[in-house]
Protein backbone atom coordinates (compact mmCIF):
# COMPACT_ATOMS: atom_id res chain seq x y z
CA UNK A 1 -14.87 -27.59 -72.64
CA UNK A 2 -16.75 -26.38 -75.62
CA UNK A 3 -16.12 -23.03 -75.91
CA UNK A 4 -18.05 -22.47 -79.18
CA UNK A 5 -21.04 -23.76 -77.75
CA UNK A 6 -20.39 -21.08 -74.44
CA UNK A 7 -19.68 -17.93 -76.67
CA UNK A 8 -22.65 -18.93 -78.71
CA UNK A 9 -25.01 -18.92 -76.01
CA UNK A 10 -22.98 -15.94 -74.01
CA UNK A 11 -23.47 -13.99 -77.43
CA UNK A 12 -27.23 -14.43 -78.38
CA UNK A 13 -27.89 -13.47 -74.44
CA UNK A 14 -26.00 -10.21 -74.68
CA UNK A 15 -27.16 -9.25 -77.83
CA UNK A 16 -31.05 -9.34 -76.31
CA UNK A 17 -29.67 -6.89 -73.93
CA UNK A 18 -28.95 -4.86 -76.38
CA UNK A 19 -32.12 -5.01 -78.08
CA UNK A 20 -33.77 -4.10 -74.51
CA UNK A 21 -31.20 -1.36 -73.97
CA UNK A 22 -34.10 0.89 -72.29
CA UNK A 23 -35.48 -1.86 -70.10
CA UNK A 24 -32.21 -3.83 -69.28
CA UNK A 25 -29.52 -1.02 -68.19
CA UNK A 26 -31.26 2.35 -68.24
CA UNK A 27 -34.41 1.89 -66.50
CA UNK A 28 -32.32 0.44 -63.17
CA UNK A 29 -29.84 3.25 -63.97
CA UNK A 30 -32.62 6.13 -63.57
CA UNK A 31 -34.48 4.35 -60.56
CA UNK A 32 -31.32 3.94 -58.52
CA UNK A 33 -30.67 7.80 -59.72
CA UNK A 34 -33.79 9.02 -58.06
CA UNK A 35 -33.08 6.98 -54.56
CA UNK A 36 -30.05 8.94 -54.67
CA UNK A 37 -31.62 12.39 -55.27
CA UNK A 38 -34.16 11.18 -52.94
CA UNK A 39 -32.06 9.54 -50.05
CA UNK A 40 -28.76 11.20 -50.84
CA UNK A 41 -29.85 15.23 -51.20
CA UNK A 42 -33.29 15.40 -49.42
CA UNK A 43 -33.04 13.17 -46.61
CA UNK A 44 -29.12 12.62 -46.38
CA UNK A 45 -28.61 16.46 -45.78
CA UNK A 46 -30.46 16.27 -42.75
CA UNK A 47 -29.10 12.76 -41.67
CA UNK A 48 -25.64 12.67 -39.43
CA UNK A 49 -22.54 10.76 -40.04
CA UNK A 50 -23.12 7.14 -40.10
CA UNK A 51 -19.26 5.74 -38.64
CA UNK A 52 -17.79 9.11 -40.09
CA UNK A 53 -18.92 8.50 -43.84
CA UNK A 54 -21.90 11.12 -44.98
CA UNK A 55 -25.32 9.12 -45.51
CA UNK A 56 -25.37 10.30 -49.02
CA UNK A 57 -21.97 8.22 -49.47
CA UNK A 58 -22.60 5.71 -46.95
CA UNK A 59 -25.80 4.42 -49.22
CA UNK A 60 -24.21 4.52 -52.29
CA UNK A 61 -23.31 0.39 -51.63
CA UNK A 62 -26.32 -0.57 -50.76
CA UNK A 63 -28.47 1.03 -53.43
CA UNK A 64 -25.79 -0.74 -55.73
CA UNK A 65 -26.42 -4.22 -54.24
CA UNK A 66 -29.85 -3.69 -54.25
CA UNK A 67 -29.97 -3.32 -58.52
CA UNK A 68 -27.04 -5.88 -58.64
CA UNK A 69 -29.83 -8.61 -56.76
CA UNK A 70 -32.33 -7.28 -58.71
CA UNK A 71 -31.01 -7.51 -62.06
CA UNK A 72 -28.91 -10.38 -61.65
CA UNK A 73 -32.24 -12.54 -60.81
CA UNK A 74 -34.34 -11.11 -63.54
CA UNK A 75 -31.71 -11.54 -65.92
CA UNK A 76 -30.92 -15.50 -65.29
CA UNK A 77 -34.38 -16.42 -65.20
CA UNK A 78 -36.21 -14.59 -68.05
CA UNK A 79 -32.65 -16.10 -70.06
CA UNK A 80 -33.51 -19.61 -69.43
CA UNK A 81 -37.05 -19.17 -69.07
CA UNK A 82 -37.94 -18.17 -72.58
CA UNK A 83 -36.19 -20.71 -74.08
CA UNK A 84 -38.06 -23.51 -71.90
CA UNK A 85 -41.25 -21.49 -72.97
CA UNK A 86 -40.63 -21.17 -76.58
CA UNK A 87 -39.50 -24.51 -76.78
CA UNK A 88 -35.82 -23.75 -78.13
CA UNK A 89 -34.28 -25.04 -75.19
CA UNK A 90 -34.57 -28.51 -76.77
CA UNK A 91 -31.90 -27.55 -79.47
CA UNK A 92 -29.64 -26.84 -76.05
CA UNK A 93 -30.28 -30.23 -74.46
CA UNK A 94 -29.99 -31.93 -78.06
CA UNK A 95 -26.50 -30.37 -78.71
CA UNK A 96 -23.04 -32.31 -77.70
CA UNK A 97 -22.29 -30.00 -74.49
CA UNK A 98 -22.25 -30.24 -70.70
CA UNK A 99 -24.17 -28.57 -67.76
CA UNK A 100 -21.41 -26.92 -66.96
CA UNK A 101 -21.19 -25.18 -70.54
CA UNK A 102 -24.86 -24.48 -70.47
CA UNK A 103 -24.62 -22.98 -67.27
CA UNK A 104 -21.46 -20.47 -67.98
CA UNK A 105 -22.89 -19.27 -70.77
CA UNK A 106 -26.58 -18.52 -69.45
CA UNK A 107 -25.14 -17.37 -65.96
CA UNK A 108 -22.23 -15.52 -67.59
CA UNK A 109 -24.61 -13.28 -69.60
CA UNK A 110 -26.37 -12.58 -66.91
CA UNK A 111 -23.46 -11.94 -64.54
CA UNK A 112 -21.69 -9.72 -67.32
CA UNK A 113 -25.19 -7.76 -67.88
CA UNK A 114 -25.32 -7.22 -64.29
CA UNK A 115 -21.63 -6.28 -63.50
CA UNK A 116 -22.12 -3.54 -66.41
CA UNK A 117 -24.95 -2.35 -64.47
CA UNK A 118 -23.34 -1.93 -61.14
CA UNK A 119 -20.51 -0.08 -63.08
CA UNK A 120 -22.60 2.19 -64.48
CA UNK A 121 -24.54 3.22 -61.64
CA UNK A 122 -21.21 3.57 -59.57
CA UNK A 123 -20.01 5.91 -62.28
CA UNK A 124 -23.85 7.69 -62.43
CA UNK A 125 -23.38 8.06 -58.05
CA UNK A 126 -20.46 10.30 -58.89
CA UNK A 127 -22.54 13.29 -60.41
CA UNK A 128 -24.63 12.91 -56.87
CA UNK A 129 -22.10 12.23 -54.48
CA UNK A 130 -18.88 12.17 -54.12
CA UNK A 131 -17.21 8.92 -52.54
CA UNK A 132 -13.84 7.03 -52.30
CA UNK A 133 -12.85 3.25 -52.58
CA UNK A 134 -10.61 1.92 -50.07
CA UNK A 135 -10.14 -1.40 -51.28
CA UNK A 136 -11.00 -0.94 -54.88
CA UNK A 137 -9.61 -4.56 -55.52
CA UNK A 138 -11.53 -5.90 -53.01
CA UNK A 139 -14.93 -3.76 -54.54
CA UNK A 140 -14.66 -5.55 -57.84
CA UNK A 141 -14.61 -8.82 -56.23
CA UNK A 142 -17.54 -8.82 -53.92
CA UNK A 143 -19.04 -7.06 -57.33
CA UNK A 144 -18.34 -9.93 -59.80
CA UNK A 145 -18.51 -13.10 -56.51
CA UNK A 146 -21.95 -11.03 -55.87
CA UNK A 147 -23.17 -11.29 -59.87
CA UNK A 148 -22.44 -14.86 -60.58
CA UNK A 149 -24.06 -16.19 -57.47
CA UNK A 150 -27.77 -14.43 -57.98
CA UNK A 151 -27.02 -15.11 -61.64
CA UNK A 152 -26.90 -18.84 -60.64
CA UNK A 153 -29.94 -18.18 -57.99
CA UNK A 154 -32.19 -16.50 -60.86
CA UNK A 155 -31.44 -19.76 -63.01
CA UNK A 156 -32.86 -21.85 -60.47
CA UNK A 157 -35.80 -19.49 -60.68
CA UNK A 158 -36.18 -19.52 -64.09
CA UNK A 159 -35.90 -23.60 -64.30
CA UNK A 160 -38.37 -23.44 -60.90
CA UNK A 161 -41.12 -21.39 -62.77
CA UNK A 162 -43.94 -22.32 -64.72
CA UNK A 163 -45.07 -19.09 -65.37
CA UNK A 164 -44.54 -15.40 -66.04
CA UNK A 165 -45.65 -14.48 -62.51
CA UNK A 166 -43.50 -16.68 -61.07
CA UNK A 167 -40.39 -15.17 -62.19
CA UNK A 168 -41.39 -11.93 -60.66
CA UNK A 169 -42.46 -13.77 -57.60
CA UNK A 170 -39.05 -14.60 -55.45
CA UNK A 171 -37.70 -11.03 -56.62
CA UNK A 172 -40.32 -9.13 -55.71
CA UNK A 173 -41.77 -11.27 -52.36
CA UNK A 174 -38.45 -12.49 -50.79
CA UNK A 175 -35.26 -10.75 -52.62
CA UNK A 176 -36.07 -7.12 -52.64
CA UNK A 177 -37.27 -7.08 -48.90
CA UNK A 178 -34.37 -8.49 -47.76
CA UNK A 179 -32.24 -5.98 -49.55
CA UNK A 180 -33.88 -3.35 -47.46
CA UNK A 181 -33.99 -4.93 -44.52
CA UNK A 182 -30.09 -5.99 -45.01
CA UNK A 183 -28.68 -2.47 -44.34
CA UNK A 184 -28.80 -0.74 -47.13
CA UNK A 185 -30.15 2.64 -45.88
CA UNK A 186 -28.77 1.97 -42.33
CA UNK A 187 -26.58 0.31 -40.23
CA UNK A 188 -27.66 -2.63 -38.43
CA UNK A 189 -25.67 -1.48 -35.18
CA UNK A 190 -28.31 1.31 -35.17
CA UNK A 191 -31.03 -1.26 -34.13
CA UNK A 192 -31.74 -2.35 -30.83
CA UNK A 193 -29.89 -5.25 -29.86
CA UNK A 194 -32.11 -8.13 -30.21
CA UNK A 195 -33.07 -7.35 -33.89
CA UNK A 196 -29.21 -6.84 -34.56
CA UNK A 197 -29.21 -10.21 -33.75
CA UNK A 198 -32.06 -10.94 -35.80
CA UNK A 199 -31.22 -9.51 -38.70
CA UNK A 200 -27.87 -11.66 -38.97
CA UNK A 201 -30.27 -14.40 -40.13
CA UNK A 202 -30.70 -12.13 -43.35
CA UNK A 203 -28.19 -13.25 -45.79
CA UNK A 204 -28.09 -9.98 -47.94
CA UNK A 205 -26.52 -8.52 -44.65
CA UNK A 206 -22.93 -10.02 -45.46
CA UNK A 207 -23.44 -8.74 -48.97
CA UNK A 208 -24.11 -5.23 -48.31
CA UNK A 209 -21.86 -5.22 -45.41
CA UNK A 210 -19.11 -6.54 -47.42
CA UNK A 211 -19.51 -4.32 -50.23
CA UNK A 212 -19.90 -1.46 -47.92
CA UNK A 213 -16.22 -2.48 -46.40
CA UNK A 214 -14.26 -2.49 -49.42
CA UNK A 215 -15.44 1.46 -50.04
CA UNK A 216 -15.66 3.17 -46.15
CA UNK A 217 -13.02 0.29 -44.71
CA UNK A 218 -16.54 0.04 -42.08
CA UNK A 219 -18.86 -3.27 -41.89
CA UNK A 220 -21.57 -4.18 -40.23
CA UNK A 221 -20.34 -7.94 -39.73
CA UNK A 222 -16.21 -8.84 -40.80
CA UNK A 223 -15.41 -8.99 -43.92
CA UNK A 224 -14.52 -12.60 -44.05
CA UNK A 225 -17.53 -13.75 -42.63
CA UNK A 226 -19.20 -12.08 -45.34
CA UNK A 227 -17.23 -13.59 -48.01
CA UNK A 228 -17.59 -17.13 -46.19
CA UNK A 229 -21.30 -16.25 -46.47
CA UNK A 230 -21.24 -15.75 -50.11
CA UNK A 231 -19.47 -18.35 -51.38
CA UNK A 232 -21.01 -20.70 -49.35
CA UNK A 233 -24.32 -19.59 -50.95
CA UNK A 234 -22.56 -19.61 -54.42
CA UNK A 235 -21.41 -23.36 -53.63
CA UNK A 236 -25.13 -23.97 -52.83
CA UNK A 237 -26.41 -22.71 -56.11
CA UNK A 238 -24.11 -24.52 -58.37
CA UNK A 239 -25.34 -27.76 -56.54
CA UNK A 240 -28.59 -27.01 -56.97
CA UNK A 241 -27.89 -26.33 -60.38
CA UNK A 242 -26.65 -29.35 -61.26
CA UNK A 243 -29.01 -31.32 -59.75
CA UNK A 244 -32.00 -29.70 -61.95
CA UNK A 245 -30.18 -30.05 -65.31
CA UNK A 246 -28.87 -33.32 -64.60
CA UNK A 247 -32.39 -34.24 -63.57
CA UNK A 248 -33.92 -32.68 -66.35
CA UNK A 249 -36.59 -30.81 -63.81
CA UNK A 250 -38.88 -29.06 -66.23
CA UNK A 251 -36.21 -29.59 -69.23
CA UNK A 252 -37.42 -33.02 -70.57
CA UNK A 253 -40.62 -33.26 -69.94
C-alpha cells in the first residue's frame, strides 16, 4: 500500500475544500438551517408526536442524511471529474499505484468532507432543537458506513459523466427525490399500507431509518436490515469501481 501516494491525493482534495469553504460546508450548513426553522419551528409546533419524539427532533436525521447524500455525491464526482477534464488524471494512471490507492484517497476526501458536514450540522440542530442520541456509537457508524458508500457512488458518477450537467444529473433527478420520499419528514408507517410497501423498494429508506434508530431507539424498518442494505450497496460500489478503473472506462481513452 502506498501511503504517500493516498495522503497526497487525500491532501490536495481537502485542501480544495478549503479553498471553497463557502460553497463546500457553509452553504449546506445554512440550507439545512432554514429546513429546520422552517420544518422544525413553523410547521413542527403544530405537528404531534411522531412514536413519542417531537417532529422538530424526529427530522433532525433525515435532514442530516439528506446533505450527507447530497454532498457525498457532489463531492466524489466533481473530485475525479476535474481531473479527467483537465487532463491531470493521466499523471494518476502514469504513477506506480493501485485502484485501490486511487480510490481511498479520492473517496476518502470526499467521505471525510462529508462526515465534517454531518457533524457540523448535528452540532448547528442543537441551537434549533434540542435532541438526544441513544446509540451514539451506533450514530457515528451509519454516519461514516453512510459517507464512504455515496462517496464511492459519486465516483462512479464522476467516471460515468461526460459533462458538467451530468454530474448534477443523478443528484438532482434520482438521489434527492428519493431522500424525500425515504422518510425524512415522515414516517413511512404513516402511509397507507400498500405504498408502505412500496416505498421499501426505496433504498434511502434503510438509511434514514437506520440513522433515525441510533438517535430515538425508533425505525421504520430493523436496524439490521438497514445495515444489510447498506453494505450490500457499499459492496456493489466498490465492484463497480473496480471494474471502471481496471477497464480504464473514460480514463484511457
Amino acid at each position: 500500500m502506498n501511503r504517500h501516494a493516498i495522503r497526497a491525493i487525500y491532501m490536495f482534495e481537502m485542501a480544495r475544500t478549503f479553498r471553497t469553504l463557502l460553497q463546500s460546508i457553509l452553504s449546506p450548513v445554512i440550507s439545512t438551517s432554514l429546513y429546520f426553522v422552517v420544518f422544525g419551528s413553523a410547521i413542527g409546533s403544530r405537528m404531534t408526536q411522531i412514536d413519542g419524539v417531537a417532529y422538530a427532533a424526529f427530522i433532525i436525521p433525515g435532514l442530516t442524511m439528506l446533505s450527507l447524500l447530497t454532498e457525498s455525491i457532489s463531492n466524489a464526482s466533481f473530485g475525479i471529474y476535474m481531473p479527467r477534464f483537465a487532463g491531470t488524471i493521466y499523471e494518476v494512471l502514469s504513477a506506480p499505484i493501485s485502484w485501490v490507492e486511487i480510490v481511498t484517497g479520492y473517496v476518502g476526501a470526499a467521505a471525510s468532507k462529508s462526515i465534517l458536514l454531518g457533524s457540523i450540522i448535528l452540532i448547528t440542530a442543537r441551537l434549533f432543537v434540542p435532541y438526544e442520541i441513544a446509540h451514539p456509537v451506533w450514530m457515528v457508524a451509519f454516519l461514516v458506513l453512510t459517507s464512504v458508500t455515496f462517496s464511492l457512488f459519486g465516483f462512479i458518477i464522476g467516471l460515468w459523466a461526460d459533462g458538467f450537467e451530468k454530474l448534477q444529473l443523478v443528484p438532482m433527478l434520482i438521489v434527492t427525490p428519493l431522500t424525500f420520499l425515504g422518510g425524512s419528514f415522515y414516517s413511512i408507517r404513516m402511509l397507507p399500507p400498500l405504498w408502505q410497501k412500496i416505498t421499501l423498494a426505496n433504498p434511502v429508506v434503510y438509511l434514514v431509518s437506520g440513522f433515525r434508530w441510533s438517535f430515538f431507539g425508533t425505525a421504520d424498518v430493523g436496524v439490521e436490515l438497514s445495515l444489510g442494505m447498506t453494505s450490500a450497496f457499499l459492496i456493489a460500489c466498490l465492484v463497480a469501481v473496480r471494474w471502471l478503473l481496471k477497464s480504464g472506462y473514460r480514463l484511457k481513452s
